[in-house]
C-alpha atoms as a PDB file:
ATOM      1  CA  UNK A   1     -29.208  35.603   3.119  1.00  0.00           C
ATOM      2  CA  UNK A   2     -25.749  33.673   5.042  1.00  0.00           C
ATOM      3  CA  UNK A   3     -22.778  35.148   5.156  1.00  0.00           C
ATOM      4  CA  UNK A   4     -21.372  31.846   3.472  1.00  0.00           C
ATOM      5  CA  UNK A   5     -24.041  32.465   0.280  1.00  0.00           C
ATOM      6  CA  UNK A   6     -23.552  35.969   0.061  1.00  0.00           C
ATOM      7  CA  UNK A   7     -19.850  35.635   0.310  1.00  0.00           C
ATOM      8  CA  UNK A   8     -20.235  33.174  -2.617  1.00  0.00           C
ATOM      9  CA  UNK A   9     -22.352  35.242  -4.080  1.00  0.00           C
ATOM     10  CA  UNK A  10     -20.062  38.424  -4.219  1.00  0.00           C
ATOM     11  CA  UNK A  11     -16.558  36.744  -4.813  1.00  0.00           C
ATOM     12  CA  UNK A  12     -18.022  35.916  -8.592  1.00  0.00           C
ATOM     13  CA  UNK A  13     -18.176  39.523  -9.633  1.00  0.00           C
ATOM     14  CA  UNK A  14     -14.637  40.064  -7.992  1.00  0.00           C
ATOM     15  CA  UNK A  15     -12.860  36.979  -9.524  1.00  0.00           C
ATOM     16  CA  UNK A  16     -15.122  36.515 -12.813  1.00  0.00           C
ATOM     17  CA  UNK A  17     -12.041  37.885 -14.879  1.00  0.00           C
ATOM     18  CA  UNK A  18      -9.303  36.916 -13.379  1.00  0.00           C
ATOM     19  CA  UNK A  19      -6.568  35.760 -15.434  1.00  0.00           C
ATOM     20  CA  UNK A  20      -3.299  33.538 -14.787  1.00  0.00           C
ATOM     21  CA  UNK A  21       0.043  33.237 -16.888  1.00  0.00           C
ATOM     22  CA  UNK A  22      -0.247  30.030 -18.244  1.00  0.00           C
ATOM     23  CA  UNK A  23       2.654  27.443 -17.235  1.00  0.00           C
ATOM     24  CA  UNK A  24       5.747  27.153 -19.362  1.00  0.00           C
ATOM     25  CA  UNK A  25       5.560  31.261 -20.406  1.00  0.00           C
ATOM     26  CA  UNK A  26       8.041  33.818 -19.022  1.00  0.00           C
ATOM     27  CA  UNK A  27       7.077  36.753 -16.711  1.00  0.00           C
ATOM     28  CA  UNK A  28       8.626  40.171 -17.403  1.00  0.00           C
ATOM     29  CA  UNK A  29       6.963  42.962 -15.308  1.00  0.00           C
ATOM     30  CA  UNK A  30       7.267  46.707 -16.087  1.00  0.00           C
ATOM     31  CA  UNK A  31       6.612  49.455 -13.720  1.00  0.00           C
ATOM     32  CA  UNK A  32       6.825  52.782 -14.830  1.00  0.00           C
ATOM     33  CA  UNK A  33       6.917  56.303 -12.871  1.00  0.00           C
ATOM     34  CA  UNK A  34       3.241  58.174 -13.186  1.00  0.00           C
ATOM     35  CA  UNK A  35       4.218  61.956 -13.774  1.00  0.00           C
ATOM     36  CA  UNK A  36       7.384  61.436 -12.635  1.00  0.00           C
ATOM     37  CA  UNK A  37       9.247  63.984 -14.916  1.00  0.00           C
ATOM     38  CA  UNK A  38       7.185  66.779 -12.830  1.00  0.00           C
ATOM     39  CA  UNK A  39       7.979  65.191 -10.149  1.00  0.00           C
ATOM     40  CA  UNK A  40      11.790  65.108 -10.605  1.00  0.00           C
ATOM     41  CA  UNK A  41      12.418  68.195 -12.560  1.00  0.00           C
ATOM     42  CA  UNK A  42       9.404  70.483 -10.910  1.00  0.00           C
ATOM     43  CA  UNK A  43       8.495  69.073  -7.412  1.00  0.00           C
ATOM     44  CA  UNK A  44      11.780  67.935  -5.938  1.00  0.00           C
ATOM     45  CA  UNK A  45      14.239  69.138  -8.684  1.00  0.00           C
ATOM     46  CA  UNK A  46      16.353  66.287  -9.209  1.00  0.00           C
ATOM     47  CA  UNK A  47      19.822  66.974 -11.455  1.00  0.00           C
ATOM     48  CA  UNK A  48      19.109  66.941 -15.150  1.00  0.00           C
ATOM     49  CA  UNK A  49      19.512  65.115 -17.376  1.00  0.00           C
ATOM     50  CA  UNK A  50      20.587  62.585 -14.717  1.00  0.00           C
ATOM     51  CA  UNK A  51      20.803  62.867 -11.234  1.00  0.00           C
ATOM     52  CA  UNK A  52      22.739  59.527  -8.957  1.00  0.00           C
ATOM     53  CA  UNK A  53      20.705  60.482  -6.067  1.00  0.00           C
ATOM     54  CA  UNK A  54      17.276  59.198  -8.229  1.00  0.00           C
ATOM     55  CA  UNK A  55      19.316  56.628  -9.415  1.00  0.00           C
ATOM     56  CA  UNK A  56      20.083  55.258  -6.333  1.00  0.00           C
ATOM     57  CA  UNK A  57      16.314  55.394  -5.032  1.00  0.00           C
ATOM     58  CA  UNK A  58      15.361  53.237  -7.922  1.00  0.00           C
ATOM     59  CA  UNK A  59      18.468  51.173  -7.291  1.00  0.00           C
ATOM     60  CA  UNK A  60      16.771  50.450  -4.098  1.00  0.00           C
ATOM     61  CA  UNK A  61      13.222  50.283  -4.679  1.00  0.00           C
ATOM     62  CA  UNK A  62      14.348  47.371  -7.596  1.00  0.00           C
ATOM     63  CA  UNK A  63      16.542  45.745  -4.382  1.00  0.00           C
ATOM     64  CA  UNK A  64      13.185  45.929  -1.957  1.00  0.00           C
ATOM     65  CA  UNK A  65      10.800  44.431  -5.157  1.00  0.00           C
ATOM     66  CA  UNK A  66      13.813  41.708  -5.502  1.00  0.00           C
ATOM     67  CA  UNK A  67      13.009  40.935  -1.793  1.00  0.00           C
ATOM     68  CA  UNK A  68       9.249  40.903  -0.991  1.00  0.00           C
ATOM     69  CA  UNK A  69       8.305  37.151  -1.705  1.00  0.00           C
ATOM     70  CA  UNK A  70       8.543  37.218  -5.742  1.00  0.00           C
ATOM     71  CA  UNK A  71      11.678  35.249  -6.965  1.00  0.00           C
ATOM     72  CA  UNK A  72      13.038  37.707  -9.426  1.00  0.00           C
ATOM     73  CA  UNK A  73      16.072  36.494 -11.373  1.00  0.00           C
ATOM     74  CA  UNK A  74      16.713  39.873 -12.990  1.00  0.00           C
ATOM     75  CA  UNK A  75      16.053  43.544 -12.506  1.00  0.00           C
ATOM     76  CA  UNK A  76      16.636  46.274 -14.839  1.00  0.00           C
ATOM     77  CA  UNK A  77      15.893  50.067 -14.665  1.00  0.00           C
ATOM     78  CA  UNK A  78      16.582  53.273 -17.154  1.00  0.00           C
ATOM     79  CA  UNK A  79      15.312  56.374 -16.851  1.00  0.00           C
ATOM     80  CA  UNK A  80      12.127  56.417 -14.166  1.00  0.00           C
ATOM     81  CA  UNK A  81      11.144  52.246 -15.374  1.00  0.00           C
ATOM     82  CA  UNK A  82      11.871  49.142 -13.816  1.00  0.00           C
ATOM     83  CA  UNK A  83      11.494  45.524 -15.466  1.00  0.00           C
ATOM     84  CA  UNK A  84      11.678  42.737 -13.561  1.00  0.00           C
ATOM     85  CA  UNK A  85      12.435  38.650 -15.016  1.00  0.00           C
ATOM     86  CA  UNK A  86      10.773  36.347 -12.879  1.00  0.00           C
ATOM     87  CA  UNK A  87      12.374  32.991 -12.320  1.00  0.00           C
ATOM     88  CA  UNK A  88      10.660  30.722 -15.134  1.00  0.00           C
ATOM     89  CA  UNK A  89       8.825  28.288 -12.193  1.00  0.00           C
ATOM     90  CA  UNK A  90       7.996  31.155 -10.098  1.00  0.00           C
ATOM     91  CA  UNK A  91       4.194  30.509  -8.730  1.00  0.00           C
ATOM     92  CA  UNK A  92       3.661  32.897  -6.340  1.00  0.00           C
ATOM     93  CA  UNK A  93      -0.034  33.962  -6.413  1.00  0.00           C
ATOM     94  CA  UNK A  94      -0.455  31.536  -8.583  1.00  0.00           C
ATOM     95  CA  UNK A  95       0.468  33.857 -11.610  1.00  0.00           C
ATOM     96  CA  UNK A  96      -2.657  35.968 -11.292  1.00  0.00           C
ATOM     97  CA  UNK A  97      -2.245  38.938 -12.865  1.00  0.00           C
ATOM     98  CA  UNK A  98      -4.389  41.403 -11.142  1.00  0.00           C
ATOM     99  CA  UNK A  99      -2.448  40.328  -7.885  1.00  0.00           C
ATOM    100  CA  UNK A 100       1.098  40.744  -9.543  1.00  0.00           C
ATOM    101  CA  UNK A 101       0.144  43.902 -11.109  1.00  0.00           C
ATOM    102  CA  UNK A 102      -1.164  45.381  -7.844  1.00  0.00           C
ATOM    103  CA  UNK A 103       1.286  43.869  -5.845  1.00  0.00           C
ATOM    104  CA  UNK A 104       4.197  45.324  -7.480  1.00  0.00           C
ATOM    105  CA  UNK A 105       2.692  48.352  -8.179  1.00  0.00           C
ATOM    106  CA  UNK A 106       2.030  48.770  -4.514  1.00  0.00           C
ATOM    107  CA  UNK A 107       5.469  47.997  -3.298  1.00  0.00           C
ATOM    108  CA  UNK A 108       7.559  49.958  -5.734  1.00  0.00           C
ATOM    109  CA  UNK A 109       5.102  53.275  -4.799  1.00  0.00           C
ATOM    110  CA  UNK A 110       5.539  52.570  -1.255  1.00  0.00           C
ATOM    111  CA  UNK A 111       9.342  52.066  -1.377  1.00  0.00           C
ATOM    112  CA  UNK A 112      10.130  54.839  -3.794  1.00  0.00           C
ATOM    113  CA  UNK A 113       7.470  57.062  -1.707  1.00  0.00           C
ATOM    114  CA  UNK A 114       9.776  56.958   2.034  1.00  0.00           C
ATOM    115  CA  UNK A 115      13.023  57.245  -0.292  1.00  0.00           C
ATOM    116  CA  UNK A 116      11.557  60.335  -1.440  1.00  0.00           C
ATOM    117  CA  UNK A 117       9.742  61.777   1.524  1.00  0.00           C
ATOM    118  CA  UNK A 118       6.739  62.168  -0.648  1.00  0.00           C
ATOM    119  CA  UNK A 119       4.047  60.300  -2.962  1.00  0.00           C
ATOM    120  CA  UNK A 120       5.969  58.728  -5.466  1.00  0.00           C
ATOM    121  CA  UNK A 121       4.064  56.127  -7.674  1.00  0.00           C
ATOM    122  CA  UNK A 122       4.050  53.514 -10.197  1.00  0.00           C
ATOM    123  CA  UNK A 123       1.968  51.356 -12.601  1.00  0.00           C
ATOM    124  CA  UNK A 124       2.584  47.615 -13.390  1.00  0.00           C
ATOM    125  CA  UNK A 125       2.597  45.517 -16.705  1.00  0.00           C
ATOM    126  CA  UNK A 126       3.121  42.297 -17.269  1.00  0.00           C
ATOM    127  CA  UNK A 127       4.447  41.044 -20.349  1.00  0.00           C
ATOM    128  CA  UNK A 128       3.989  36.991 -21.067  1.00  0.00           C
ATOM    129  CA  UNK A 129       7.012  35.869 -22.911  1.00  0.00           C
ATOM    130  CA  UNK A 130       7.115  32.338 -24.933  1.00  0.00           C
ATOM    131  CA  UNK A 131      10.602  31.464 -24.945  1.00  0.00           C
ATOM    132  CA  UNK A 132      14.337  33.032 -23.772  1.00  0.00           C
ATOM    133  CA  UNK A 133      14.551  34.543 -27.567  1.00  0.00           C
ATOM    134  CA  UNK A 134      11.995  36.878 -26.544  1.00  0.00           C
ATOM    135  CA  UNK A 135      12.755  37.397 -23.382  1.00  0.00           C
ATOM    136  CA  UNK A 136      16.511  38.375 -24.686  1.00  0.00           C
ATOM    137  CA  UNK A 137      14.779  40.527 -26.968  1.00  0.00           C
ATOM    138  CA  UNK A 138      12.652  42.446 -24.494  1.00  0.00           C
ATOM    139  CA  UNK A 139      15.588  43.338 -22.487  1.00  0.00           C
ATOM    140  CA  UNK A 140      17.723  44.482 -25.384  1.00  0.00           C
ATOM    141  CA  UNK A 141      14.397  46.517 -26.866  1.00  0.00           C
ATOM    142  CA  UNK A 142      14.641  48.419 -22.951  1.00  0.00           C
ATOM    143  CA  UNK A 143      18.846  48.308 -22.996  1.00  0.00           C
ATOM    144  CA  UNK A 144      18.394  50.631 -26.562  1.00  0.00           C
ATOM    145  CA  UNK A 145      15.979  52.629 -25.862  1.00  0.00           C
ATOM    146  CA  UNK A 146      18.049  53.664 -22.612  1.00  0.00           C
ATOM    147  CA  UNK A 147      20.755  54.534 -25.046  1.00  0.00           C
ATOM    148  CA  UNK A 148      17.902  56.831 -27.032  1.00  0.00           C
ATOM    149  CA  UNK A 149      16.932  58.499 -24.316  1.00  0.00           C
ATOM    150  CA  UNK A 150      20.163  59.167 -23.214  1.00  0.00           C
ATOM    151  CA  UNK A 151      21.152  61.215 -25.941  1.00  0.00           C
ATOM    152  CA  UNK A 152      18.044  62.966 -26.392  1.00  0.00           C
ATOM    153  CA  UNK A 153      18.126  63.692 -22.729  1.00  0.00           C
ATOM    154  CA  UNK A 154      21.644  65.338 -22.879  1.00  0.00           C
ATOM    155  CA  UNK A 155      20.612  67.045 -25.912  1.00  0.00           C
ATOM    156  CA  UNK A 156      17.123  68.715 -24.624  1.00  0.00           C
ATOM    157  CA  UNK A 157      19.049  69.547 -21.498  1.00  0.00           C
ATOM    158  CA  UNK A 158      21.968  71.479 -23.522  1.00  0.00           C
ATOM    159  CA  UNK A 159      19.010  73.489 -25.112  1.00  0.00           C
ATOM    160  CA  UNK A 160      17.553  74.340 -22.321  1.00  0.00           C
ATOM    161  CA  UNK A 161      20.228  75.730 -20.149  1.00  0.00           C
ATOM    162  CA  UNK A 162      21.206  77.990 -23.340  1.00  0.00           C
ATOM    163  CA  UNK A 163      17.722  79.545 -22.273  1.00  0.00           C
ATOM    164  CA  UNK A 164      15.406  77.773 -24.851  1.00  0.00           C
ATOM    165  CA  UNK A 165      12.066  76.545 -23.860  1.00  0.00           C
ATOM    166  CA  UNK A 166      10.587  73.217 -23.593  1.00  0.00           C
ATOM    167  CA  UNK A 167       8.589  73.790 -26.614  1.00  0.00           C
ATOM    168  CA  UNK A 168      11.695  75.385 -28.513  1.00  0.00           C
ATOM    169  CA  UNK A 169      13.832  72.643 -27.386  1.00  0.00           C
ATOM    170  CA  UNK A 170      11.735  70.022 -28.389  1.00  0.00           C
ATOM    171  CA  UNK A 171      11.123  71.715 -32.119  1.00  0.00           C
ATOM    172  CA  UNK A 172      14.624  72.131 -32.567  1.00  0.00           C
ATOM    173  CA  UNK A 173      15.552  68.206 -32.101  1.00  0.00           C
ATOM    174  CA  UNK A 174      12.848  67.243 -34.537  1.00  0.00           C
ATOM    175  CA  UNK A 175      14.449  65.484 -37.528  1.00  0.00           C
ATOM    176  CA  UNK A 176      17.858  65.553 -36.155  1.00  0.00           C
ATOM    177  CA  UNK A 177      20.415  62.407 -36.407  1.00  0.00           C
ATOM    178  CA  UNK A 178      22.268  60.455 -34.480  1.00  0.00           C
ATOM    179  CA  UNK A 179      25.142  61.905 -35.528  1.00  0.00           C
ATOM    180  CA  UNK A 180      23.438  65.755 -35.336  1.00  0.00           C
ATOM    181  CA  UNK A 181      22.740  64.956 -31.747  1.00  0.00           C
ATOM    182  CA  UNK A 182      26.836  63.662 -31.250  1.00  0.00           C
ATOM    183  CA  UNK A 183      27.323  66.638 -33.046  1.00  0.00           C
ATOM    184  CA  UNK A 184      25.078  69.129 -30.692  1.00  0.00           C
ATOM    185  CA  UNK A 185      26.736  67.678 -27.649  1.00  0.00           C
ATOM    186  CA  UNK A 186      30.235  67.953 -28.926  1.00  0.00           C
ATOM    187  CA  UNK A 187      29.607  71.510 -30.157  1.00  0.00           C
ATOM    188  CA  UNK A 188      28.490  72.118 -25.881  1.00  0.00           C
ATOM    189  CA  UNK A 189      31.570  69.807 -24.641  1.00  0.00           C
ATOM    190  CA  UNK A 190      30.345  67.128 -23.793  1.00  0.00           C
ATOM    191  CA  UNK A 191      31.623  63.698 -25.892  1.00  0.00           C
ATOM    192  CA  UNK A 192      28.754  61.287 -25.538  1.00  0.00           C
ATOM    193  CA  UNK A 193      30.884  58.156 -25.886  1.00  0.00           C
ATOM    194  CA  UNK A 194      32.491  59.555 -22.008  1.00  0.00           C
ATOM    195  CA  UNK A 195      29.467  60.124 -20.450  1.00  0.00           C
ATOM    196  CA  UNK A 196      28.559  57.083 -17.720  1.00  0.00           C
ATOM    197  CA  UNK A 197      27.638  53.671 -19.391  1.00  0.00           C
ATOM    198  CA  UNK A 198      24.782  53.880 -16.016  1.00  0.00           C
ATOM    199  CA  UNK A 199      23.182  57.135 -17.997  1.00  0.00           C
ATOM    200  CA  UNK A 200      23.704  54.979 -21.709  1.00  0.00           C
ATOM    201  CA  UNK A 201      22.416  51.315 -20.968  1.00  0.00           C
ATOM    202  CA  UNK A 202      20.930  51.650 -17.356  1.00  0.00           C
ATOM    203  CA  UNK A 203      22.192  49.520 -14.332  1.00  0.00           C
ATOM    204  CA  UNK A 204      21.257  45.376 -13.785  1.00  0.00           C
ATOM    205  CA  UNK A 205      20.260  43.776 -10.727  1.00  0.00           C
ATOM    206  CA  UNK A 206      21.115  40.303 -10.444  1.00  0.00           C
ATOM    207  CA  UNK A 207      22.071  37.393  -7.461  1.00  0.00           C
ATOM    208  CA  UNK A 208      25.487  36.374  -7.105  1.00  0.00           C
ATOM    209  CA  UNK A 209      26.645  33.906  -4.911  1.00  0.00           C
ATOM    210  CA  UNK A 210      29.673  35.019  -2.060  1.00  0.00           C
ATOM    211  CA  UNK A 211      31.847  33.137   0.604  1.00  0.00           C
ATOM    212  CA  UNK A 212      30.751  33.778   4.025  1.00  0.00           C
ATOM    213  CA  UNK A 213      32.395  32.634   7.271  1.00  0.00           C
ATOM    214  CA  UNK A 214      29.848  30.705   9.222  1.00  0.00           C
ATOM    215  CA  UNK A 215      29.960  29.065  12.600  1.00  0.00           C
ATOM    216  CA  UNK A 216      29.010  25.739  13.046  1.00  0.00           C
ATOM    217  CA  UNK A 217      26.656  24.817  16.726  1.00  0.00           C
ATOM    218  CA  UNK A 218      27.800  21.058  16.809  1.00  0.00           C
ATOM    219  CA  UNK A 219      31.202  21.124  16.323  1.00  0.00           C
ATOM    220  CA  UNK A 220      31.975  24.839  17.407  1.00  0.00           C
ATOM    221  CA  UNK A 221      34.365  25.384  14.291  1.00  0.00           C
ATOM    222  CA  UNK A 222      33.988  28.278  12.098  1.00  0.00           C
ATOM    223  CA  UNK A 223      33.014  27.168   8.581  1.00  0.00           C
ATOM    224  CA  UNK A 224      32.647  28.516   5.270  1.00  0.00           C
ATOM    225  CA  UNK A 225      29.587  29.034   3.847  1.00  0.00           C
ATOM    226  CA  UNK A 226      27.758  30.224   0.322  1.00  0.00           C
ATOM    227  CA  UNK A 227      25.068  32.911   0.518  1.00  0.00           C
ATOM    228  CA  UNK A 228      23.940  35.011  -2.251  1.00  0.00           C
ATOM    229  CA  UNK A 229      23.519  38.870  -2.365  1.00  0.00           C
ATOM    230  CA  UNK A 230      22.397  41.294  -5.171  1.00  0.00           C
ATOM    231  CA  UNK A 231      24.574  42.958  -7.520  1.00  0.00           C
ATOM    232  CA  UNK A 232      23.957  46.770  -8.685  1.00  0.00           C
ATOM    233  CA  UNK A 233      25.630  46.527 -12.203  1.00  0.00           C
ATOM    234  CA  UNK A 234      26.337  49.826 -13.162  1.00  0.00           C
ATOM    235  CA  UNK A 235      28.659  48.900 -16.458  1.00  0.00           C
ATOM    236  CA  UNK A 236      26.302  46.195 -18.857  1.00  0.00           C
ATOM    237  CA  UNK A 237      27.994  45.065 -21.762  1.00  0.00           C
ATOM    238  CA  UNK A 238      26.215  46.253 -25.322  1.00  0.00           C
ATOM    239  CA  UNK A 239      24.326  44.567 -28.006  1.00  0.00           C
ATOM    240  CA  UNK A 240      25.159  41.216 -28.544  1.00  0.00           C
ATOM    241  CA  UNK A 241      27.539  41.123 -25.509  1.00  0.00           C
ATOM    242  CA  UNK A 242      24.664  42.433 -23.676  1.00  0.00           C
ATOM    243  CA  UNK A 243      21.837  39.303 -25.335  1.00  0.00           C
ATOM    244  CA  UNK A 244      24.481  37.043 -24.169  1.00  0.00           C
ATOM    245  CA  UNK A 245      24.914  37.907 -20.785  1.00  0.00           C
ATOM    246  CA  UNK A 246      20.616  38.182 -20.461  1.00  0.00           C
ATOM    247  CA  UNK A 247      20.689  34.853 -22.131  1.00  0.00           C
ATOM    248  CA  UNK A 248      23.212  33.143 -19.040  1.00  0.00           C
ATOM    249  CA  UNK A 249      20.746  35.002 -16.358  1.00  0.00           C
ATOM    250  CA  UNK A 250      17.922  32.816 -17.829  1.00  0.00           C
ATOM    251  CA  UNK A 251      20.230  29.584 -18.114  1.00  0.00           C
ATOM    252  CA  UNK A 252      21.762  29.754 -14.902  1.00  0.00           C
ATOM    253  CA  UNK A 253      19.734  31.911 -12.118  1.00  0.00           C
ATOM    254  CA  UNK A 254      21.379  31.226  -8.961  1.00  0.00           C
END
């Protein structure tokens, strides 16, 4: 057999199932960390609950993912996850999944991975979004449960440095409140309300636009010009401050 049938031949099992997001639907991609609360609290023994030095690593993994060739209007990350709003006419791959999936996948891990020093890696989801109400409501469902975990994070962690196990801490927050939880952090000093709004509602990644002095070849003057950076936003508004300011992002993506 050719090379040019047999390469025919082959591509149809690798390709038979690939799948595109259709035109007119929003991307949202979510990596998450694979074992990575071993590998923060075991292998490498990052602070806990939280710990700025992790924070910062995923800070700039989301800044690298924001940078390699995917126009990404919005990043977002809590705990060891990243989600990622593609611009709406973003085409690159042509929306294949199995190629955004990978590719992402495959960035983040390598990124995260020198940051660390060791294997660090992630999985990819995509999530195909029909309009900006959902994709509002997808970043509010993350921007809540980042407040969740918070809480139950600064809770477990209380437990646990009274001497309690895993398995005992984790028995005795079954059942409890909201307000229990305020309460069992009060009762170890710590007012939950004070703690970092970057631990509560996790940190945005988004482009601004700044001035920049410039120098122009043909006339020799030195001109102003517009360039646009990103912006680690370490103090997102709440609820339905927080919808509206998702809700600009997707109007007005510079």
């Amino acid at each position: 057999m050719k090379f040019d049938e047999l390469d025919s031949r082959m591509r149809v099992f690798e390709t038979a199932h690939d799948h595109c997001v259709l035109p007119g639907l929003y991307i949202v991609a979510r990596l998450d960390g694979r074992s990575f609360t071993r590998l923060t609290k075991e292998v490498h023994q990052f602070e806990a609950p939280y710990d700025p030095r992790f924070r910062d690593m995923m800070l700039t993994t989301i800044e690298h993912l924001m940078n390699c060739g995917i126009d990404i209007t919005y990043g977002y990350t809590q705990s060891d996850e990243i989600s990622l709003l593609f611009a709406y006419q973003e085409q690159t791959f042509s929306r294949k999944l199995r190629k955004l999936n990978s590719i992402l996948a495959g960035e983040a891990s390598a990124k995260f991975s020198l940051l660390l020093g060791s294997i660090g890696c992630f999985d990819c989801r995509i999530s195909q979004l029909p309009n900006q109400e959902e994709v509002v409501n997808y970043f509010r469902w993350r921007h809540e449960d980042a407040h969740r975990n918070a809480l139950n994070a600064h809770c477990y962690w209380c437990l646990r440095r009274e001497g309690k196990t895993a398995t005992q801490a984790t028995s005795m927050m079954n059942g409890l409140s909201v307000a229990d939880k305020n309460e069992m952090l009060f009762q170890h000093g710590i007012n939950f309300n004070q703690l970092p709004n970057w631990q509560k509602r996790g940190v945005g990644l988004y482009w601004e636009e700044y001035q920049k002095q410039g120098y122009n070849p043909i006339t020799g003057e030195t001109v102003p010009a517009l360039r646009r950076r990103i912006r680690r936003d370490l103090d997102l508004p709440m609820k339905d401050e927080y919808s509206r300011f998702i809700t600009e992002l997707i109007s007005s993506p510079i």
